[in-house]
PDB file of N, CA and C in Angstrom:
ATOM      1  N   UNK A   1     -78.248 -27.392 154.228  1.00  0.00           N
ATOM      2  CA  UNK A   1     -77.229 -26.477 153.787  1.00  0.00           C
ATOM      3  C   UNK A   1     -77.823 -25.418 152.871  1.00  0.00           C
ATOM      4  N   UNK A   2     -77.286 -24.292 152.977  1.00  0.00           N
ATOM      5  CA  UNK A   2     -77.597 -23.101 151.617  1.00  0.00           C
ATOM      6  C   UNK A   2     -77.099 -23.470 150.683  1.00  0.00           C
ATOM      7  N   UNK A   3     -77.809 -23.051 149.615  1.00  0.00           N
ATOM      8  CA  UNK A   3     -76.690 -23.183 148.487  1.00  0.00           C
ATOM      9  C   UNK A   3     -75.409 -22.497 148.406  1.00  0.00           C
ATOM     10  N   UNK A   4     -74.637 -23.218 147.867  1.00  0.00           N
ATOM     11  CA  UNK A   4     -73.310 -23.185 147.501  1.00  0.00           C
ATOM     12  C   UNK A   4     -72.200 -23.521 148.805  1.00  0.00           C
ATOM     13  N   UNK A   5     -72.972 -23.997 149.673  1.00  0.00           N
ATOM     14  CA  UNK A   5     -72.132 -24.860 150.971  1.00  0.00           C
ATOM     15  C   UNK A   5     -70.899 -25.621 150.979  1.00  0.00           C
ATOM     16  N   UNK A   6     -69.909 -25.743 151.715  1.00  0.00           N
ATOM     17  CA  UNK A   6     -68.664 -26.413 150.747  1.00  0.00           C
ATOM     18  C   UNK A   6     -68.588 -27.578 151.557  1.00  0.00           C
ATOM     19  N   UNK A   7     -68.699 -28.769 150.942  1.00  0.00           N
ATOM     20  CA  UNK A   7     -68.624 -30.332 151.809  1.00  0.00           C
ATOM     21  C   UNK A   7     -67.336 -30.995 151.498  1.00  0.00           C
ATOM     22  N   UNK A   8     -66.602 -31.012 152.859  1.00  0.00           N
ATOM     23  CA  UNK A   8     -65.115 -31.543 152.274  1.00  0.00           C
ATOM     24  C   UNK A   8     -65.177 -32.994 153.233  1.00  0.00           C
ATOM     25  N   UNK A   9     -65.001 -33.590 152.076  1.00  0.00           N
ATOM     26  CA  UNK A   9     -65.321 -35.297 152.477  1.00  0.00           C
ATOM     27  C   UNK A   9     -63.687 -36.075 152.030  1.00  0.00           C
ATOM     28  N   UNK A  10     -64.197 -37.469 152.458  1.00  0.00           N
ATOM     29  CA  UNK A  10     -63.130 -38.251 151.897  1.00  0.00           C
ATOM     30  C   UNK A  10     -63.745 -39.209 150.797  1.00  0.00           C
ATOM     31  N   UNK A  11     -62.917 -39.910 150.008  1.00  0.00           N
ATOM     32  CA  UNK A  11     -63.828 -40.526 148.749  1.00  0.00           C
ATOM     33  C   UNK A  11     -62.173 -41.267 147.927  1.00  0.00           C
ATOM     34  N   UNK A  12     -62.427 -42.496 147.593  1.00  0.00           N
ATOM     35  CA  UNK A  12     -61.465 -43.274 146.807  1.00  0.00           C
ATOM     36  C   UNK A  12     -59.916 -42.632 147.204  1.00  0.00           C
ATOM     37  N   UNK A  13     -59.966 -43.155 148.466  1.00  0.00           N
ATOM     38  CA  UNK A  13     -58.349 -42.569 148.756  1.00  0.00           C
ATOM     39  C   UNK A  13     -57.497 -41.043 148.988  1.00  0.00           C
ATOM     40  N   UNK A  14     -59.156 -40.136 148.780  1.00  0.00           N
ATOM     41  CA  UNK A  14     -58.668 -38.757 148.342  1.00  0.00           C
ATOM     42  C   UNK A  14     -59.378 -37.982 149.066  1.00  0.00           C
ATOM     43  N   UNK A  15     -59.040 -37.181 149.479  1.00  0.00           N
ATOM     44  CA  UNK A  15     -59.738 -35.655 150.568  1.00  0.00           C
ATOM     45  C   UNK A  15     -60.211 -34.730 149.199  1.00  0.00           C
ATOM     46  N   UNK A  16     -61.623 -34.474 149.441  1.00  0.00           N
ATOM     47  CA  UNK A  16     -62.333 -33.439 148.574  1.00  0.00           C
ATOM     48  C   UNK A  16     -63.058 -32.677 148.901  1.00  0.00           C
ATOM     49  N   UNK A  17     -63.380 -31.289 148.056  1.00  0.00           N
ATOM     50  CA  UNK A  17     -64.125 -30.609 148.540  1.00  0.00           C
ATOM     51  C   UNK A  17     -65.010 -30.268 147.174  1.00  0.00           C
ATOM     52  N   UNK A  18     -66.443 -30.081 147.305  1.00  0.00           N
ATOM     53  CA  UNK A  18     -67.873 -30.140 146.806  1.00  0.00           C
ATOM     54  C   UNK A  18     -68.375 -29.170 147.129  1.00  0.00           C
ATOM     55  N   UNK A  19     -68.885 -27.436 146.416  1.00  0.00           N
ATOM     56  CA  UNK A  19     -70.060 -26.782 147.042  1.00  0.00           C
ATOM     57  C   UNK A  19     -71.217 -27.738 146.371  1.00  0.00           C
ATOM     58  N   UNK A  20     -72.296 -27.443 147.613  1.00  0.00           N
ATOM     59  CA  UNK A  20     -73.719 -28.121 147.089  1.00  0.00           C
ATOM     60  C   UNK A  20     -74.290 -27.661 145.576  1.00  0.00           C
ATOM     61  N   UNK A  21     -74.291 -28.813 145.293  1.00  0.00           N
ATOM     62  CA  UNK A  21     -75.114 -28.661 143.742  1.00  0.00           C
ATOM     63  C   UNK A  21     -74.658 -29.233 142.894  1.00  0.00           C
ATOM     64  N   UNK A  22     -73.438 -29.753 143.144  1.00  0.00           N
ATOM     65  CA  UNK A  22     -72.325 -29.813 142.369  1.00  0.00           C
ATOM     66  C   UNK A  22     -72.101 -31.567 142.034  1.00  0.00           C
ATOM     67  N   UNK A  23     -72.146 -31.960 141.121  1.00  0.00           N
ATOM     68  CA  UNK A  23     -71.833 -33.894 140.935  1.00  0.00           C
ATOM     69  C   UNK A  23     -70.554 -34.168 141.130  1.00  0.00           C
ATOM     70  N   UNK A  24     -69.713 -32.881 140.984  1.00  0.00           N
ATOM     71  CA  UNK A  24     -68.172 -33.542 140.960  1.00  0.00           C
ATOM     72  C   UNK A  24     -67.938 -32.458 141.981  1.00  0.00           C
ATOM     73  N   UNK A  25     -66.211 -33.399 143.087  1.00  0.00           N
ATOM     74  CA  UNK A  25     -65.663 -32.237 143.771  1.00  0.00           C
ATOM     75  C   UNK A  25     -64.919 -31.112 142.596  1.00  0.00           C
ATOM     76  N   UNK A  26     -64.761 -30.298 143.543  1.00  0.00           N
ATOM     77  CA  UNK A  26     -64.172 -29.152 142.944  1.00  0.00           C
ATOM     78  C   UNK A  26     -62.533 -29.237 142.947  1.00  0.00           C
ATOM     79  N   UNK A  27     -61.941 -29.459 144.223  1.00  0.00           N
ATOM     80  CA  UNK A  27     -60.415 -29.961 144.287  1.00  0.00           C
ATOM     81  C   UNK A  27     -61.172 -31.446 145.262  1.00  0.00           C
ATOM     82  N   UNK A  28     -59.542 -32.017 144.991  1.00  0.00           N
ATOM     83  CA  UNK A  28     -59.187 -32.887 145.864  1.00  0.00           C
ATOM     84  C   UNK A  28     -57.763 -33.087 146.108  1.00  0.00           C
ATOM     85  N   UNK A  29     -57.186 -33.530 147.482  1.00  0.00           N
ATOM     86  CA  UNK A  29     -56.088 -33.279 148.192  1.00  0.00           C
ATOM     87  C   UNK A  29     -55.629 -34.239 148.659  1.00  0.00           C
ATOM     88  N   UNK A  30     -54.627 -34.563 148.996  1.00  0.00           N
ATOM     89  CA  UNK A  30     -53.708 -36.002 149.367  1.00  0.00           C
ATOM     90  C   UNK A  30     -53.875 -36.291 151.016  1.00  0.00           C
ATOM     91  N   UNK A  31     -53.848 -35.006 151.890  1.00  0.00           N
ATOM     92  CA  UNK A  31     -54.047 -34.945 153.382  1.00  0.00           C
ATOM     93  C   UNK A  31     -55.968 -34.214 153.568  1.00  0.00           C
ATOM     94  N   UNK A  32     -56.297 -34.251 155.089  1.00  0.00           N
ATOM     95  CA  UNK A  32     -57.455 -33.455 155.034  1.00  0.00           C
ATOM     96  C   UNK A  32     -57.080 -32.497 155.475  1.00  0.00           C
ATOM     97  N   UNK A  33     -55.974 -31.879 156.166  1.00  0.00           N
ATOM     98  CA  UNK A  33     -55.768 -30.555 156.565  1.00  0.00           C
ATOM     99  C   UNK A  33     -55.461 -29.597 155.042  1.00  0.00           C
ATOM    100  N   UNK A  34     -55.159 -29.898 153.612  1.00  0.00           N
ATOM    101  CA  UNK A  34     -54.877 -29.512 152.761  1.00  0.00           C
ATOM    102  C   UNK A  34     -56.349 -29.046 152.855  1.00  0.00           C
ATOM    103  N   UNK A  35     -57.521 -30.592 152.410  1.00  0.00           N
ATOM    104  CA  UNK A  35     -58.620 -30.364 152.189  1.00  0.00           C
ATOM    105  C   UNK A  35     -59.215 -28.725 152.680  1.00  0.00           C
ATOM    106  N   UNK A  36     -59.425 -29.318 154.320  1.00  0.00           N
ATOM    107  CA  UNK A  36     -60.349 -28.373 155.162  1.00  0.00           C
ATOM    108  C   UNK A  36     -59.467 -27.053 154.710  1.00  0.00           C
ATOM    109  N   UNK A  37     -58.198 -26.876 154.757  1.00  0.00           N
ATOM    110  CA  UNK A  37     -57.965 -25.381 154.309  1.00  0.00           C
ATOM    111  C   UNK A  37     -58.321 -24.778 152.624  1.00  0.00           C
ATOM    112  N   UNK A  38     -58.491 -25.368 152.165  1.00  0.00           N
ATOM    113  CA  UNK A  38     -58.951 -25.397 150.692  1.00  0.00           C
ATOM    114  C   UNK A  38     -60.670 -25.104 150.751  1.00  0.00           C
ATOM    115  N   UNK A  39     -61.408 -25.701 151.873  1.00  0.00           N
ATOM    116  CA  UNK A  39     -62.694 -25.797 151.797  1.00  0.00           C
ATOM    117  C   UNK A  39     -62.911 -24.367 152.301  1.00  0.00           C
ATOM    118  N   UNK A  40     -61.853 -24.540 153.349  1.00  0.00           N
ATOM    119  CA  UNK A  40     -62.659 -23.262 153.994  1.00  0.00           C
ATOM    120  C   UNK A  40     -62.211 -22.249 153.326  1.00  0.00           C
ATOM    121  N   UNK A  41     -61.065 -21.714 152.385  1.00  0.00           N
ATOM    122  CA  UNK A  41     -60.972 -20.752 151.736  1.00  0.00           C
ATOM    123  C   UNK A  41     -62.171 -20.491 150.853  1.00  0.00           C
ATOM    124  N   UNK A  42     -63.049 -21.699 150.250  1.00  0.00           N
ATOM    125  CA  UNK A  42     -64.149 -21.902 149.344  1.00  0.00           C
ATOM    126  C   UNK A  42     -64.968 -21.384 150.179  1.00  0.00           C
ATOM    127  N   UNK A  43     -65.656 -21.861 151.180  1.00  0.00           N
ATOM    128  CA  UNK A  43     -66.365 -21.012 151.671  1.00  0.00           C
ATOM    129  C   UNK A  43     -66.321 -19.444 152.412  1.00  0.00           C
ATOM    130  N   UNK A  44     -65.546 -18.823 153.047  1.00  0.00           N
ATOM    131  CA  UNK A  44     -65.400 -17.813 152.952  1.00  0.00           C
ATOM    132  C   UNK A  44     -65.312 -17.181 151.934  1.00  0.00           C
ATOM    133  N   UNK A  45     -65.276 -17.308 150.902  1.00  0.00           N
ATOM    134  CA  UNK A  45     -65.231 -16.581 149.213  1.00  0.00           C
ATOM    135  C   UNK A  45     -66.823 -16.799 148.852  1.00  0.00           C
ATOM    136  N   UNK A  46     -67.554 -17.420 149.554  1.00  0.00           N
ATOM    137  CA  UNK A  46     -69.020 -17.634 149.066  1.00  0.00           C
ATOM    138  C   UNK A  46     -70.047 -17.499 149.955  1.00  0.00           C
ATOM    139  N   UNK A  47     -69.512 -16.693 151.068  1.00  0.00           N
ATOM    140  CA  UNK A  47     -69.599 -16.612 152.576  1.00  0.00           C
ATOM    141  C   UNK A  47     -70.658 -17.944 152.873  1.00  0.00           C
ATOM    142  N   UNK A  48     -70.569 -18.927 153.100  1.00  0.00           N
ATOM    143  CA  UNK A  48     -71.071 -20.333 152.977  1.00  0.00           C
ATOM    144  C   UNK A  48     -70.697 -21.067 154.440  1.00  0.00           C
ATOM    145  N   UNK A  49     -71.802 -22.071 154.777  1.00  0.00           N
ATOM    146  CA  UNK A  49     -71.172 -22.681 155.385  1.00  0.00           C
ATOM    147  C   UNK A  49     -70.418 -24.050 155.328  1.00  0.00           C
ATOM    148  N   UNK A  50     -69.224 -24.524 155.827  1.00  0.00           N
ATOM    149  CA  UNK A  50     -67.921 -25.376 155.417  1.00  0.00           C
ATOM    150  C   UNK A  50     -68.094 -26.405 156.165  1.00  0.00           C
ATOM    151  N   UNK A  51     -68.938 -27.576 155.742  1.00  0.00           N
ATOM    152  CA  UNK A  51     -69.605 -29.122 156.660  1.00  0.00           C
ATOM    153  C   UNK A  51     -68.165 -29.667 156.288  1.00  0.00           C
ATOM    154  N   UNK A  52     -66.979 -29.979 157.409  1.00  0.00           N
ATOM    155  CA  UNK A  52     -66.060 -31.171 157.159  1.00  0.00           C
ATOM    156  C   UNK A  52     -66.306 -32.450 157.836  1.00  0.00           C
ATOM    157  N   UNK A  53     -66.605 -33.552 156.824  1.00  0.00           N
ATOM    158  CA  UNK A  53     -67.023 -34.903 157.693  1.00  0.00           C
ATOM    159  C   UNK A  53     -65.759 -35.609 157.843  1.00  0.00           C
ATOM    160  N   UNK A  54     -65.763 -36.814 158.487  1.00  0.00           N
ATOM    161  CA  UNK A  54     -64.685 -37.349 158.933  1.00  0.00           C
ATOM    162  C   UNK A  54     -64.450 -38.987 158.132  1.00  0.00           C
ATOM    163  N   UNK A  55     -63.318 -39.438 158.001  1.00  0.00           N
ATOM    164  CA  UNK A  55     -63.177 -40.655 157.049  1.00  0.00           C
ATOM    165  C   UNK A  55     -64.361 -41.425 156.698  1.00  0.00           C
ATOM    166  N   UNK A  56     -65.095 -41.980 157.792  1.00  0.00           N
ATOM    167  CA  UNK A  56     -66.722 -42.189 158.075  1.00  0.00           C
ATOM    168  C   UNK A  56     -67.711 -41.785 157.312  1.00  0.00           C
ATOM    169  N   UNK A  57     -67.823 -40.524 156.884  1.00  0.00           N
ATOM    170  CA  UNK A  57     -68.371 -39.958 156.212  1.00  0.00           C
ATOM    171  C   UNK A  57     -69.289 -39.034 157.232  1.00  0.00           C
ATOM    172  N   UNK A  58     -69.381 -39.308 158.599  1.00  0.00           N
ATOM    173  CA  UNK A  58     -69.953 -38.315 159.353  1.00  0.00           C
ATOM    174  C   UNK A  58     -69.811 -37.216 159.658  1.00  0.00           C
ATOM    175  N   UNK A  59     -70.383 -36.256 159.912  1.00  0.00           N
ATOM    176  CA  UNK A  59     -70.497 -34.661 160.093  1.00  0.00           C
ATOM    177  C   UNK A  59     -68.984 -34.542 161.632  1.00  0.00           C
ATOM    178  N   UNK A  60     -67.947 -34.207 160.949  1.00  0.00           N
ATOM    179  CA  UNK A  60     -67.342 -33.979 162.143  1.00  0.00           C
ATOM    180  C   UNK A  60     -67.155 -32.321 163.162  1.00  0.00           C
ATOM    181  N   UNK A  61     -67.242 -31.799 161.874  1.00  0.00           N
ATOM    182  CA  UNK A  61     -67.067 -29.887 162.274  1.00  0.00           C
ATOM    183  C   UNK A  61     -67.743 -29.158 161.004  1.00  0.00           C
ATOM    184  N   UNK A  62     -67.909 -28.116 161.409  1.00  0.00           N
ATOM    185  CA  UNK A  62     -69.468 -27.194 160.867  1.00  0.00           C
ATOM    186  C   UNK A  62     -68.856 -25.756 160.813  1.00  0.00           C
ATOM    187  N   UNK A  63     -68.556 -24.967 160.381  1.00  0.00           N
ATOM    188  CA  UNK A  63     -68.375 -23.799 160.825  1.00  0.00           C
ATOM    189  C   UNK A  63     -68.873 -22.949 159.557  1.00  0.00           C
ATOM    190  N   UNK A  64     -69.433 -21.851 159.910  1.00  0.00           N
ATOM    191  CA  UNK A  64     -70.192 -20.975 159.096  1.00  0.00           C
ATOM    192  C   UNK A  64     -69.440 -19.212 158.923  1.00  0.00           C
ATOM    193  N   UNK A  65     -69.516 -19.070 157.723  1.00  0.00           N
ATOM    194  CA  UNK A  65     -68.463 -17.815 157.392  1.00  0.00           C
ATOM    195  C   UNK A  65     -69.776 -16.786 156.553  1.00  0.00           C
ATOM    196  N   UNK A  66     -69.575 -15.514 156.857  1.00  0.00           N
ATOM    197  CA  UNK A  66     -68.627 -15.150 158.080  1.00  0.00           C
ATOM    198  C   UNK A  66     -69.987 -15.861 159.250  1.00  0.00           C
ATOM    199  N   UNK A  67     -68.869 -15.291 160.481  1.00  0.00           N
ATOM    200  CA  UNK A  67     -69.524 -15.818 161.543  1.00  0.00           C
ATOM    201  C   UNK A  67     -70.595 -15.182 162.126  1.00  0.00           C
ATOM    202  N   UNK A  68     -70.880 -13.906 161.119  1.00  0.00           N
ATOM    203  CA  UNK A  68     -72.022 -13.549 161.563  1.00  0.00           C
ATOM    204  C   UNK A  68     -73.479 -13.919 161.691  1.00  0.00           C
ATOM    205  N   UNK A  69     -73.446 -15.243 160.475  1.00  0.00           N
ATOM    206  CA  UNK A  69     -74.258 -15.993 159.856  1.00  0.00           C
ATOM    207  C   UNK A  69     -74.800 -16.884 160.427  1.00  0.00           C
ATOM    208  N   UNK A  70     -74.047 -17.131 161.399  1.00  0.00           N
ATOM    209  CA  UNK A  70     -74.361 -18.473 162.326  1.00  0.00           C
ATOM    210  C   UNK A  70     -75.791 -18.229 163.005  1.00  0.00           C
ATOM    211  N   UNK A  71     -76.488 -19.452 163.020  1.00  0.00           N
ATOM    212  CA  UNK A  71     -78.069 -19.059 163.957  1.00  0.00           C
ATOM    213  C   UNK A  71     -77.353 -19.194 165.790  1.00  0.00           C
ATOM    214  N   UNK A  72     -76.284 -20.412 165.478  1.00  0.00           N
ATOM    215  CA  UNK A  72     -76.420 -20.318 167.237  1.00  0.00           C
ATOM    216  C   UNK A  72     -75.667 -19.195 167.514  1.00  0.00           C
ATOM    217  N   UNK A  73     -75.841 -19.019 169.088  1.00  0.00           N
ATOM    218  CA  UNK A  73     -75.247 -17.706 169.827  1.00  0.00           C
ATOM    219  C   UNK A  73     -74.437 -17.995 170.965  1.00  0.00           C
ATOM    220  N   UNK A  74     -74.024 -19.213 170.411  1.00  0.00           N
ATOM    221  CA  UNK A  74     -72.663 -19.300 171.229  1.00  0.00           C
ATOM    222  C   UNK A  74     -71.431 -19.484 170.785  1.00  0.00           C
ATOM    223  N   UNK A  75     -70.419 -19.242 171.572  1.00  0.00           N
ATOM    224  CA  UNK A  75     -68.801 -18.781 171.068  1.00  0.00           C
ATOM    225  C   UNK A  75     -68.503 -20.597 170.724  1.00  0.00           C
ATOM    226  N   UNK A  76     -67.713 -20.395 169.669  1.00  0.00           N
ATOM    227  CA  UNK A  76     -66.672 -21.526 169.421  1.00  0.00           C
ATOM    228  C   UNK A  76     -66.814 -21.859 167.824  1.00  0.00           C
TER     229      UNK A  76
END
């Protein structure tokens, strides 16, 4: 990740979001759709890219703002 990347995870019952660097989340949210819209407002404000993992803790969706940023060169 670049710095200031926004990682919106789950953790003790609670949806959060973390830019890299950081020991503590920044918010945390009761649903993950709160989360991921919270994250991704964070990252677009830091043009960053927004890693949301899934209860698991695995990498579920990736998306990079703006989208110009992205290395791959394909749509989606």
């Amino acid at each position: 990740m670049v710095k200031g990347d926004i990682d919106t995870y789950h953790q003790d019952g609670q949806w959060k979001n973390r830019p890299e660097g950081n020991e503590r989340a920044s918010s945390t949210h009761d649903t993950k759709a709160e989360a991921e819209s919270a994250g991704r407002e964070m990252a677009r404000d830091r043009d960053a890219e927004h890693v949301i993992k899934n209860e698991d803790g695995r990498i579920g969706e990736r998306n990079t703002y703006p989208r110009s940023r992205d290395p791959r060169e394909i749509k989606g």
